[in-house]
Protein backbone atom coordinates (compact mmCIF):
# COMPACT_ATOMS: atom_id res chain seq x y z
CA UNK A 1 134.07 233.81 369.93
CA UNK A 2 131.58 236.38 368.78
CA UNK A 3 130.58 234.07 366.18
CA UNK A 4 129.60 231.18 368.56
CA UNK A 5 127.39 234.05 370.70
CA UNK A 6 125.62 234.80 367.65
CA UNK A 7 125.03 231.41 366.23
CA UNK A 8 123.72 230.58 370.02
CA UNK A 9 121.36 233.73 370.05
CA UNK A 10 119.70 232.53 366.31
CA UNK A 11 119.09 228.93 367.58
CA UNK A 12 117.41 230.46 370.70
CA UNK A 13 115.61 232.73 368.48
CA UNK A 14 114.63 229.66 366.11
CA UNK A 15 113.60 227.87 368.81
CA UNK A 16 111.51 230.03 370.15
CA UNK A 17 109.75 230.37 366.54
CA UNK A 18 110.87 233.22 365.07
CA UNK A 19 110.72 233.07 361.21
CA UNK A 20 113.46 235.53 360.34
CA UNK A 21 115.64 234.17 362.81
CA UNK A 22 115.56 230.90 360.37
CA UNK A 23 116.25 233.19 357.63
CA UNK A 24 119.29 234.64 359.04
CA UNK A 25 120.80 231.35 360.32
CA UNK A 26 120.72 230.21 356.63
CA UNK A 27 122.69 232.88 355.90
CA UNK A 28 125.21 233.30 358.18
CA UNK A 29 125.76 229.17 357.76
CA UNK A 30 124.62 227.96 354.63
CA UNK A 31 128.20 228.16 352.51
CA UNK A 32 129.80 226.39 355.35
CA UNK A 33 127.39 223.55 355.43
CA UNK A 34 127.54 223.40 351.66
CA UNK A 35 131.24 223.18 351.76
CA UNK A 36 131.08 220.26 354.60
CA UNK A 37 128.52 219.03 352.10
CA UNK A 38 130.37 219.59 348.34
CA UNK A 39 133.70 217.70 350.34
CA UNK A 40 131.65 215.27 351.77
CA UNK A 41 130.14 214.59 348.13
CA UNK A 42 133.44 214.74 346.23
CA UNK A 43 134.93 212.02 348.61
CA UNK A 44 132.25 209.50 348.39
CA UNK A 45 132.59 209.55 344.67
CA UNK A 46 135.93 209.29 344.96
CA UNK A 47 136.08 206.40 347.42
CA UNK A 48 133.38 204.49 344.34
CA UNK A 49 136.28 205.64 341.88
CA UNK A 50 138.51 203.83 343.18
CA UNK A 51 136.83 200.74 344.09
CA UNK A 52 134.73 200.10 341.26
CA UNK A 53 136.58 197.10 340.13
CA UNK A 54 134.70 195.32 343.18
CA UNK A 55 131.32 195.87 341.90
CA UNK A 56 130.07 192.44 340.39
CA UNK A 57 127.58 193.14 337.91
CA UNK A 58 126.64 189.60 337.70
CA UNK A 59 124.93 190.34 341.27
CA UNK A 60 123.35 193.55 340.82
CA UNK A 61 125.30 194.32 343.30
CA UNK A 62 128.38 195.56 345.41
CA UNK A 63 130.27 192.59 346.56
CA UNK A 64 130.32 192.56 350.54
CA UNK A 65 132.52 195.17 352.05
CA UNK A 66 132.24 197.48 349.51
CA UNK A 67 130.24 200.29 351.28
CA UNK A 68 131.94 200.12 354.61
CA UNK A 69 135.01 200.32 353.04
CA UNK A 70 134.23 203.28 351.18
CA UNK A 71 133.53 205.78 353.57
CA UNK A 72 130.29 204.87 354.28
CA UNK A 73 128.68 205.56 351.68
């Protein structure tokens, strides 16, 4: 749980308004939160892969139900 100690100390620290704190939080998170971000990403597009059929062109538009059934996208 070392991690979680850390993490908690550069919050404090970025709260409190230190600038390298920032810095270092970026690091030590930053490939995480891009993964979380990159999966996030890839199923969205995935989710309009598969239901593009449903978009009506006609409309300009998705047809209704199409974004809340996609993952909320």
């Amino acid at each position: 749980m070392e991690e979680g100690r850390v993490l908690a100390a550069l919050l404090a620290a970025v709260a409190g308004g230190e600038r390298d704190a920032l810095r270092r939080l970026y690091v030590a998170q930053s490939a995480r939160l891009f993964g979380i971000a990159n999966a996030m990403l890839r199923d969205a597009f995935l989710a309009i892969h598969r239901q593009a059929g449903q978009f009506d062109p006609a409309q300009g538009r998705r047809r209704p139900g199409w974004r809340e059934s996609s993952g909320k996208l």
